[in-house]
PDB file of N, CA and C in Angstrom:
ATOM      1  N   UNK A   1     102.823-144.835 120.759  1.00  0.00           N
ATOM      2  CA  UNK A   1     102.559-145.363 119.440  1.00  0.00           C
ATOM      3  C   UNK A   1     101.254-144.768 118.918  1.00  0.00           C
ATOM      4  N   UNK A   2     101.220-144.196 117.742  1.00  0.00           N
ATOM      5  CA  UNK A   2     100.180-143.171 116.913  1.00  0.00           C
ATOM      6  C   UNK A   2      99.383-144.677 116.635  1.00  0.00           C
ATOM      7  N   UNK A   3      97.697-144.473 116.762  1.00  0.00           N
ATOM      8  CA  UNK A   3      97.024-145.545 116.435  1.00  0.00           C
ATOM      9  C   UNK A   3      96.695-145.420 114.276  1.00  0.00           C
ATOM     10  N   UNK A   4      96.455-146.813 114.332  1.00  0.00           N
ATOM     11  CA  UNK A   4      96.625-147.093 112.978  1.00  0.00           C
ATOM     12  C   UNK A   4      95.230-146.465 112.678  1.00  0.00           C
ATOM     13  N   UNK A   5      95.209-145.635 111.203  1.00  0.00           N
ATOM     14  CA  UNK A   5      94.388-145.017 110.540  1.00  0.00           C
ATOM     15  C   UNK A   5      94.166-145.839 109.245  1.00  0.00           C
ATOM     16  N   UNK A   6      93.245-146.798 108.648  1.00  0.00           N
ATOM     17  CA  UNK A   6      93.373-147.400 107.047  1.00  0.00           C
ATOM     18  C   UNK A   6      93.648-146.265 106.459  1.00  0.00           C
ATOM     19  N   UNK A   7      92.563-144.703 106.929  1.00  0.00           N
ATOM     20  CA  UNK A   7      92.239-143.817 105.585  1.00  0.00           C
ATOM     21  C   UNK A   7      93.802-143.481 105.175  1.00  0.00           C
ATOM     22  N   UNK A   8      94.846-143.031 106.312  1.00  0.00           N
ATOM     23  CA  UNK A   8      96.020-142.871 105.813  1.00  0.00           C
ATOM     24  C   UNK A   8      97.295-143.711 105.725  1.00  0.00           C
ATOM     25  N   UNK A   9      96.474-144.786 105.481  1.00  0.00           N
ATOM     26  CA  UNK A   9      97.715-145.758 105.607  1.00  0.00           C
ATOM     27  C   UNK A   9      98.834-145.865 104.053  1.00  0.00           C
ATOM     28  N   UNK A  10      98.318-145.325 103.277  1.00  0.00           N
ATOM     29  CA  UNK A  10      98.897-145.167 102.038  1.00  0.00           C
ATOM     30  C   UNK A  10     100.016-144.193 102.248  1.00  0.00           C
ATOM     31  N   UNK A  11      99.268-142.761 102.819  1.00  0.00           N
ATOM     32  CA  UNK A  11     100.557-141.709 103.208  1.00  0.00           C
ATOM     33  C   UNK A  11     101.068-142.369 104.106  1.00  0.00           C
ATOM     34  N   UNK A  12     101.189-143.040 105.139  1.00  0.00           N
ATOM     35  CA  UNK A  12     102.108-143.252 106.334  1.00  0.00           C
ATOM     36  C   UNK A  12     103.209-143.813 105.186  1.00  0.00           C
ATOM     37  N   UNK A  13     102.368-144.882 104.623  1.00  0.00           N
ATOM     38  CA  UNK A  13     103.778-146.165 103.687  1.00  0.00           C
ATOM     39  C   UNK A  13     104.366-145.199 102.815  1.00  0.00           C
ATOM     40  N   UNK A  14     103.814-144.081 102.310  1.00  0.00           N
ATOM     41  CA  UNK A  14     104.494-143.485 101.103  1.00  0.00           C
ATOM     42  C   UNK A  14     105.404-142.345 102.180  1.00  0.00           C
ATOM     43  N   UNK A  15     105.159-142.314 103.131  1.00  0.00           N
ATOM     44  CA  UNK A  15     106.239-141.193 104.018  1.00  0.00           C
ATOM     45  C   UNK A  15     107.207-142.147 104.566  1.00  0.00           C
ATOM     46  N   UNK A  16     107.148-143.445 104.832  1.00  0.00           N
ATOM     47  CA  UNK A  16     108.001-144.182 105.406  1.00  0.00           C
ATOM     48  C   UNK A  16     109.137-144.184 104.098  1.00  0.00           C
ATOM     49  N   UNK A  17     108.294-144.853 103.008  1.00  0.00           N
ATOM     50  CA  UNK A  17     109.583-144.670 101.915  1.00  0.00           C
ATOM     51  C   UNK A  17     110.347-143.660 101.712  1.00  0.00           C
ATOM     52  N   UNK A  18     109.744-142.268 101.533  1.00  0.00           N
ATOM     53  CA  UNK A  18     110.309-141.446 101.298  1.00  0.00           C
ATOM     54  C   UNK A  18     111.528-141.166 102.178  1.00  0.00           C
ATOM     55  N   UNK A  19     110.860-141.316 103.524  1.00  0.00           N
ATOM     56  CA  UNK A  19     112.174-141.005 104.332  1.00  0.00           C
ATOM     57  C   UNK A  19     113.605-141.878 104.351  1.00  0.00           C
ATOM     58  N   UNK A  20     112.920-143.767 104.038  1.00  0.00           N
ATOM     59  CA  UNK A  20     114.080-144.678 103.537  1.00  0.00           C
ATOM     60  C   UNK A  20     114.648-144.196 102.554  1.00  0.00           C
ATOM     61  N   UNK A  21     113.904-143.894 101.366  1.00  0.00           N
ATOM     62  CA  UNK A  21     114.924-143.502 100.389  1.00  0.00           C
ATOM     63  C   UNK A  21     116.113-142.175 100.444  1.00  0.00           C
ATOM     64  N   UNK A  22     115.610-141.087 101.202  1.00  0.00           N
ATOM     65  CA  UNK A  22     116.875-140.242 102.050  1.00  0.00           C
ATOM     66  C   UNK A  22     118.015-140.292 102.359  1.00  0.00           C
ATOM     67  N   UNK A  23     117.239-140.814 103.345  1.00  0.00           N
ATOM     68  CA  UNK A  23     118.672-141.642 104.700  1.00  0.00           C
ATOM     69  C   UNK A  23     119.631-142.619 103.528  1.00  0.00           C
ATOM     70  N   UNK A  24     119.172-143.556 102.761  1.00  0.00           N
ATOM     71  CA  UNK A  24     119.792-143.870 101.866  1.00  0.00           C
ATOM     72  C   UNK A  24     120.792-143.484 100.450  1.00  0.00           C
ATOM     73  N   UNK A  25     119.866-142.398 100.304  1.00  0.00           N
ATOM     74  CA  UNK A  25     120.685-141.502  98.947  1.00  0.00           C
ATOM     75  C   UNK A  25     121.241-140.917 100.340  1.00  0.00           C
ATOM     76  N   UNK A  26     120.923-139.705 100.765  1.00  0.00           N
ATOM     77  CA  UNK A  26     122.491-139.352 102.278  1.00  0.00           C
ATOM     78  C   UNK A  26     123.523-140.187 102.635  1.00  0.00           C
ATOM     79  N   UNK A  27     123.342-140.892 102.376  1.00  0.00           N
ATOM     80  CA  UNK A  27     124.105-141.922 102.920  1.00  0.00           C
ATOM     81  C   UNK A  27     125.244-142.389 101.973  1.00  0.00           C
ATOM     82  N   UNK A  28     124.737-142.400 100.243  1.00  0.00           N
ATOM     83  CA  UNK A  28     125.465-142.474  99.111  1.00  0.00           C
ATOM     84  C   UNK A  28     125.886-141.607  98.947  1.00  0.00           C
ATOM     85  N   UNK A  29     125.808-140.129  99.096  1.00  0.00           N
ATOM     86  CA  UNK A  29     126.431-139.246  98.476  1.00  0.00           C
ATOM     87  C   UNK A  29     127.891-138.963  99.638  1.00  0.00           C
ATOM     88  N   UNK A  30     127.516-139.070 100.796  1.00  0.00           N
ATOM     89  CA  UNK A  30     128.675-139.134 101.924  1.00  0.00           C
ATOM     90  C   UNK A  30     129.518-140.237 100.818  1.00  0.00           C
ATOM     91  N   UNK A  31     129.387-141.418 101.111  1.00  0.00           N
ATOM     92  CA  UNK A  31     130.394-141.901 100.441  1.00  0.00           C
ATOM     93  C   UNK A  31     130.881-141.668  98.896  1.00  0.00           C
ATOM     94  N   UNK A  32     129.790-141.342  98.265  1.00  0.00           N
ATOM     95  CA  UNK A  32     130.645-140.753  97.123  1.00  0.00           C
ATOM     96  C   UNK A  32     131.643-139.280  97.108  1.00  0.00           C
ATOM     97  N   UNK A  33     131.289-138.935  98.164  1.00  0.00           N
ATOM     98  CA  UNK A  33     132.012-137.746  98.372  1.00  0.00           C
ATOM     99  C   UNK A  33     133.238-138.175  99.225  1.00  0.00           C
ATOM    100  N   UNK A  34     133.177-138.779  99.911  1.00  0.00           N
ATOM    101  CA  UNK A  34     134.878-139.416 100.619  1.00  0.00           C
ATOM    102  C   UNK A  34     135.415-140.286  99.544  1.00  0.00           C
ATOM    103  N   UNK A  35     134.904-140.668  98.408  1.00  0.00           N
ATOM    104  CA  UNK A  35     135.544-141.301  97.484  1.00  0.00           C
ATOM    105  C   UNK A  35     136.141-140.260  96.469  1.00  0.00           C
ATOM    106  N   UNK A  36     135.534-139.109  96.620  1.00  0.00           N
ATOM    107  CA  UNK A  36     135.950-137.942  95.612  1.00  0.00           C
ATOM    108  C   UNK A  36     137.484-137.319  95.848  1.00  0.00           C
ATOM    109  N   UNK A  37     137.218-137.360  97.404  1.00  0.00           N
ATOM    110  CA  UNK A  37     137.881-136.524  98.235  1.00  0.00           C
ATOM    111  C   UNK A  37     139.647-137.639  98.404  1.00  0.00           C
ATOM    112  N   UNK A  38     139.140-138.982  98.719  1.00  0.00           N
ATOM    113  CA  UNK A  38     140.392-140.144  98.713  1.00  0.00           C
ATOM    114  C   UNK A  38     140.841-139.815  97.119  1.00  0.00           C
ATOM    115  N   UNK A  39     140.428-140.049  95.911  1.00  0.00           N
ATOM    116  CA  UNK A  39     141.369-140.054  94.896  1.00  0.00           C
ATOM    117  C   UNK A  39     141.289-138.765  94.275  1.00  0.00           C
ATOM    118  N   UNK A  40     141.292-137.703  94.957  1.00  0.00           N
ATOM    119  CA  UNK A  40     141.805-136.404  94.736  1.00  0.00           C
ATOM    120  C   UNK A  40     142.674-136.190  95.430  1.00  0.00           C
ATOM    121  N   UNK A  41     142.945-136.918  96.707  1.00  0.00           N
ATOM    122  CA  UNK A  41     144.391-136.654  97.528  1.00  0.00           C
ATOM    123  C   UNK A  41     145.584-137.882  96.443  1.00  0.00           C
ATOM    124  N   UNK A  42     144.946-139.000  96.276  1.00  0.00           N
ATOM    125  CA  UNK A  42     145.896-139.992  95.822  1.00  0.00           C
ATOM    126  C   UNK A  42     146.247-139.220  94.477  1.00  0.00           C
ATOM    127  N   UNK A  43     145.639-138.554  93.379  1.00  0.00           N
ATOM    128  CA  UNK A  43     146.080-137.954  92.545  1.00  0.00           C
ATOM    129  C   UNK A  43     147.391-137.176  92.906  1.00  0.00           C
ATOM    130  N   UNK A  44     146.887-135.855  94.145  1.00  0.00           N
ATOM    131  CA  UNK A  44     147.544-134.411  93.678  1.00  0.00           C
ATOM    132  C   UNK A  44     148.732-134.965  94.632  1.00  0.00           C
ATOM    133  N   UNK A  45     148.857-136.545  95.108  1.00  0.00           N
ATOM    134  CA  UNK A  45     149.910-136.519  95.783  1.00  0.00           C
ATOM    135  C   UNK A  45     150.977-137.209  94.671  1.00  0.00           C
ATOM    136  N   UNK A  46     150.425-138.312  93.455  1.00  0.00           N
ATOM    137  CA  UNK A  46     151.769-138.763  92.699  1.00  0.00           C
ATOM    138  C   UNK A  46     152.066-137.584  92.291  1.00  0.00           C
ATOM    139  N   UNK A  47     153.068-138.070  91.931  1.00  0.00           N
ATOM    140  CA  UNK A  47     154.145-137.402  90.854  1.00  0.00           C
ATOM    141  C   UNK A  47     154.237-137.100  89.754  1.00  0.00           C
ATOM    142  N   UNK A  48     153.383-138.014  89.126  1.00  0.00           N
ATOM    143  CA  UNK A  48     153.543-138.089  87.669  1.00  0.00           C
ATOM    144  C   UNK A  48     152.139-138.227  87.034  1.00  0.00           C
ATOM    145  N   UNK A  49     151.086-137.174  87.773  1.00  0.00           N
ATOM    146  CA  UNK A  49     150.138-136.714  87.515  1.00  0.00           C
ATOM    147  C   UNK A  49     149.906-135.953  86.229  1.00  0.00           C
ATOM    148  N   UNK A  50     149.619-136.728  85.138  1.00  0.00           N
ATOM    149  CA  UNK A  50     149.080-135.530  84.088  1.00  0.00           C
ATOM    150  C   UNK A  50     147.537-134.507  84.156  1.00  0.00           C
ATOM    151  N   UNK A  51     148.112-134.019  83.456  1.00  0.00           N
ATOM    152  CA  UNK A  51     146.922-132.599  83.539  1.00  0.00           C
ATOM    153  C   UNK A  51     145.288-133.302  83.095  1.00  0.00           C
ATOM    154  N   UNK A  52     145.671-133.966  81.946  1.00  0.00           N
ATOM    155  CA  UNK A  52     144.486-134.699  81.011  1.00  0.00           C
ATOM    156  C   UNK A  52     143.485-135.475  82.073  1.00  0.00           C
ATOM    157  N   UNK A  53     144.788-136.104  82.890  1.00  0.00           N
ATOM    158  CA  UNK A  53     143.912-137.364  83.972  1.00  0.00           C
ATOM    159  C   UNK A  53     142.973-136.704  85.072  1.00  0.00           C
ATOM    160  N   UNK A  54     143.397-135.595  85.430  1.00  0.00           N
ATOM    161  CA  UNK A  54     142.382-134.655  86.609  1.00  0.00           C
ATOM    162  C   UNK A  54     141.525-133.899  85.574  1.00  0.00           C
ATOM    163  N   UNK A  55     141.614-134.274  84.445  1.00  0.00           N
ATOM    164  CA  UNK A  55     140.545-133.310  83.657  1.00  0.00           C
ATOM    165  C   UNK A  55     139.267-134.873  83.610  1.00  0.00           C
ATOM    166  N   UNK A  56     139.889-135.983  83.301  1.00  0.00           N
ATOM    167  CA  UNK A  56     138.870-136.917  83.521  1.00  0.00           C
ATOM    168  C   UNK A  56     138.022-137.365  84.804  1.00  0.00           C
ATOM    169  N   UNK A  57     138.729-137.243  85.726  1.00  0.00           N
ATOM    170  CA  UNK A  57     138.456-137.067  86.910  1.00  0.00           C
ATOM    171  C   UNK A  57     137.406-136.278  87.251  1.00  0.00           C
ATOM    172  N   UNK A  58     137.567-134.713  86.484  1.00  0.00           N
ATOM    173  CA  UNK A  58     136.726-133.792  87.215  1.00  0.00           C
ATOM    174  C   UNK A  58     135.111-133.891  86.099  1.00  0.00           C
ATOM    175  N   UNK A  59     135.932-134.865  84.828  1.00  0.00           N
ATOM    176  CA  UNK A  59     134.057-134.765  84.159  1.00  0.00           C
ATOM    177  C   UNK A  59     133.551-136.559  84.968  1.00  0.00           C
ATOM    178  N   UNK A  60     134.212-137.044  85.248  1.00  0.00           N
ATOM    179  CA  UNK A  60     133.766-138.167  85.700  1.00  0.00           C
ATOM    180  C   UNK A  60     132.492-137.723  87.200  1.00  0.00           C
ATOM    181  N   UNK A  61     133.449-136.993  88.011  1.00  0.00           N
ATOM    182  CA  UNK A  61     132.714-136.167  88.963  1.00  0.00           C
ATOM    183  C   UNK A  61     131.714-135.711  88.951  1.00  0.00           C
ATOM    184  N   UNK A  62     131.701-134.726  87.956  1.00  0.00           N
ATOM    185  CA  UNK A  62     130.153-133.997  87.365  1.00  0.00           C
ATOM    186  C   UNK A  62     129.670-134.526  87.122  1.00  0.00           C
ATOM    187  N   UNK A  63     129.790-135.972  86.434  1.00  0.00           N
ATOM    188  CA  UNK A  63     128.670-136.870  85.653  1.00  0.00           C
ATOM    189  C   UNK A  63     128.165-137.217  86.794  1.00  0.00           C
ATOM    190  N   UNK A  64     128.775-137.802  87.436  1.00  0.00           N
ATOM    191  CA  UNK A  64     128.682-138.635  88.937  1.00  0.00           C
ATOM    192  C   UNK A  64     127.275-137.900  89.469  1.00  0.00           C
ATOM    193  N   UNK A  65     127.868-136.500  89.517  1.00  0.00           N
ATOM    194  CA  UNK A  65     126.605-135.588  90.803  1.00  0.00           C
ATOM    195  C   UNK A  65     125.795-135.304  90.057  1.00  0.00           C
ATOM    196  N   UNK A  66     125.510-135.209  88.300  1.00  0.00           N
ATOM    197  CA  UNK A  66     124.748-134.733  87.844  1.00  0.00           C
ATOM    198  C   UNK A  66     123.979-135.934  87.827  1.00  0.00           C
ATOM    199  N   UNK A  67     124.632-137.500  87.534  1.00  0.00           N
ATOM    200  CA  UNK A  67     123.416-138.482  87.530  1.00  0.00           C
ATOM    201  C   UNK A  67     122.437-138.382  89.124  1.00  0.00           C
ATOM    202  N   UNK A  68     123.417-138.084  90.080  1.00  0.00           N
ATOM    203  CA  UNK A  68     122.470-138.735  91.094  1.00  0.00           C
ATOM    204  C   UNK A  68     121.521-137.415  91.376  1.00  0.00           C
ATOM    205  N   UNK A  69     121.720-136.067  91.162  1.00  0.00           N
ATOM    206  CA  UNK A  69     120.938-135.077  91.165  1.00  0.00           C
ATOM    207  C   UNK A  69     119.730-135.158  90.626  1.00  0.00           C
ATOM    208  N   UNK A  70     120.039-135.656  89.220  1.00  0.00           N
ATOM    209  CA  UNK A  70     118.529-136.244  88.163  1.00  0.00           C
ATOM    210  C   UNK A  70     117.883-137.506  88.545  1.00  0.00           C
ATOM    211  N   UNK A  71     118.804-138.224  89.436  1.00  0.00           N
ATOM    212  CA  UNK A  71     117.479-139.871  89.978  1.00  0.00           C
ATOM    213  C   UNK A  71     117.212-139.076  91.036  1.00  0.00           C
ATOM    214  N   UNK A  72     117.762-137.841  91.974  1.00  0.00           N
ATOM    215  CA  UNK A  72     116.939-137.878  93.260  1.00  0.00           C
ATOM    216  C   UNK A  72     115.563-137.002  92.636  1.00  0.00           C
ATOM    217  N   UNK A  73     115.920-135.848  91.606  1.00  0.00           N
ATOM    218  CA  UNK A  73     114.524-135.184  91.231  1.00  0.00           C
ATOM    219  C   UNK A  73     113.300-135.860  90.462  1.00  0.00           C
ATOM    220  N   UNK A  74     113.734-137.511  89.801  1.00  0.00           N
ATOM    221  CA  UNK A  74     113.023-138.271  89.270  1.00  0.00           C
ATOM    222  C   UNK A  74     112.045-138.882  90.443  1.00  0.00           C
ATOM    223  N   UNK A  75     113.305-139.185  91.857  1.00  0.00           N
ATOM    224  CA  UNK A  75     111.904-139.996  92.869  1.00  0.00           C
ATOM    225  C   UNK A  75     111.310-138.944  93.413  1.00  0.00           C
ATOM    226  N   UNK A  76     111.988-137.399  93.756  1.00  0.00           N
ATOM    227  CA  UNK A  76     110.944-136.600  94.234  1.00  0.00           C
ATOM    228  C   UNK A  76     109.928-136.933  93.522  1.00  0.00           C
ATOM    229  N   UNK A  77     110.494-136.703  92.522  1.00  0.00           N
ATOM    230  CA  UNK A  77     108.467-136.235  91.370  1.00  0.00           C
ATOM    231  C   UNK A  77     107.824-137.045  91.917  1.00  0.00           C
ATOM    232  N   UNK A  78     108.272-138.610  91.652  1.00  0.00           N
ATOM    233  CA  UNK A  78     107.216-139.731  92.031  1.00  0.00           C
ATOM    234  C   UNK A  78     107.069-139.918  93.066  1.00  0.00           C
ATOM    235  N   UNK A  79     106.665-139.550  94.274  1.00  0.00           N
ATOM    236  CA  UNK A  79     106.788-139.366  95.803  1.00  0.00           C
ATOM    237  C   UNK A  79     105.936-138.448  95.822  1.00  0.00           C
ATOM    238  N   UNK A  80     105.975-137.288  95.053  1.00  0.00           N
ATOM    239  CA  UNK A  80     104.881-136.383  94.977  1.00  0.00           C
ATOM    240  C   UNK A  80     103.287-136.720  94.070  1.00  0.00           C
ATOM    241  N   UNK A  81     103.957-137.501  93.103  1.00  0.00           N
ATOM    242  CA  UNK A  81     102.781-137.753  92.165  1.00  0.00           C
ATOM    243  C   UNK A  81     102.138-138.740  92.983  1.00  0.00           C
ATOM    244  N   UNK A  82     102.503-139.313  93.639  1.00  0.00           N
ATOM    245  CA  UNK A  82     101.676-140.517  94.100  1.00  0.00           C
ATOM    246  C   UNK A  82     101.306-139.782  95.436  1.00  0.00           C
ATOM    247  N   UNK A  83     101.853-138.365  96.402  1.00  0.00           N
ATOM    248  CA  UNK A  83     101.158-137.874  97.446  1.00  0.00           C
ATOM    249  C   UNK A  83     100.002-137.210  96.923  1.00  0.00           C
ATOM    250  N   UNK A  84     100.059-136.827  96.104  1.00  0.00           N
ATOM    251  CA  UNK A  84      98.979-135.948  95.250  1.00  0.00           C
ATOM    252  C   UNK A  84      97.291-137.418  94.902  1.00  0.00           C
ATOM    253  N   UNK A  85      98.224-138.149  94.422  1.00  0.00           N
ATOM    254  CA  UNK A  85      96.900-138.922  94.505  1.00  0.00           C
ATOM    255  C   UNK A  85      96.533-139.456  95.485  1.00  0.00           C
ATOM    256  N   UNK A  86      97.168-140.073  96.925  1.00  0.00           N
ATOM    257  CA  UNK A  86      96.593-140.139  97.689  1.00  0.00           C
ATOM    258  C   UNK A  86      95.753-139.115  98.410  1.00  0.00           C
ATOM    259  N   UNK A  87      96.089-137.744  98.450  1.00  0.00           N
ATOM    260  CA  UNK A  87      95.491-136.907  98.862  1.00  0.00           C
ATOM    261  C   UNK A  87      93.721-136.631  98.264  1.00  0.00           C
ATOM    262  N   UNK A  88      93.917-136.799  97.151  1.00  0.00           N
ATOM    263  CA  UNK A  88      93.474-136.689  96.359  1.00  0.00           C
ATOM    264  C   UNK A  88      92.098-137.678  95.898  1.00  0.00           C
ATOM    265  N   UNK A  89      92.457-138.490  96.689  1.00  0.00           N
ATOM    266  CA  UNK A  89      91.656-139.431  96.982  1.00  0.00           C
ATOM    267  C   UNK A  89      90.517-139.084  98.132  1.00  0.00           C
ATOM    268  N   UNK A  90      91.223-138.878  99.088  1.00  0.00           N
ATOM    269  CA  UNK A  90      90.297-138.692 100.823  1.00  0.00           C
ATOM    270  C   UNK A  90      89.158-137.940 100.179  1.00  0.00           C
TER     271      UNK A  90
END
């Protein structure tokens, strides 16, 4: 066990989050991706699949990865802005 430092106790808590928040978004995108993957088989397997409906599908998708692409580069920033000031501090 690493002994406790006050001066960096801000980075330890702000590296602990960071790494929770990871493992967590990893963790969402696995399942959003086996959810992609389940009603893309349940689609291309009916029958009476229109063209229009896999066209909604595939912007629903993009929206999907493009929202979570833009919240994960929103908490980078702030993960950084706040390593920067702790650093910044010492």
């Amino acid at each position: 066990m690493e002994n406790f430092d006050p001066k960096n106790a801000g980075a330890d808590v702000l590296k602990f989050m960071k790494s929770a928040f990871d493992a967590t978004f990893d963790n969402v995108v696995k399942i959003q991706d086996l959810n992609e993957k389940m009603l893309k088989d349940m689609i291309e397997k009916g029958k009476e699949m229109q063209a229009d409906g896999m066209a909604m599908l595939n912007d629903f998708i993009e929206n999907s990865k493009k929202g979570r692409d833009d919240y994960r580069k929103v908490m980078e920033d702030g993960f950084k802005k706040v390593e920067e000031t702790l650093t910044a501090e010492k």
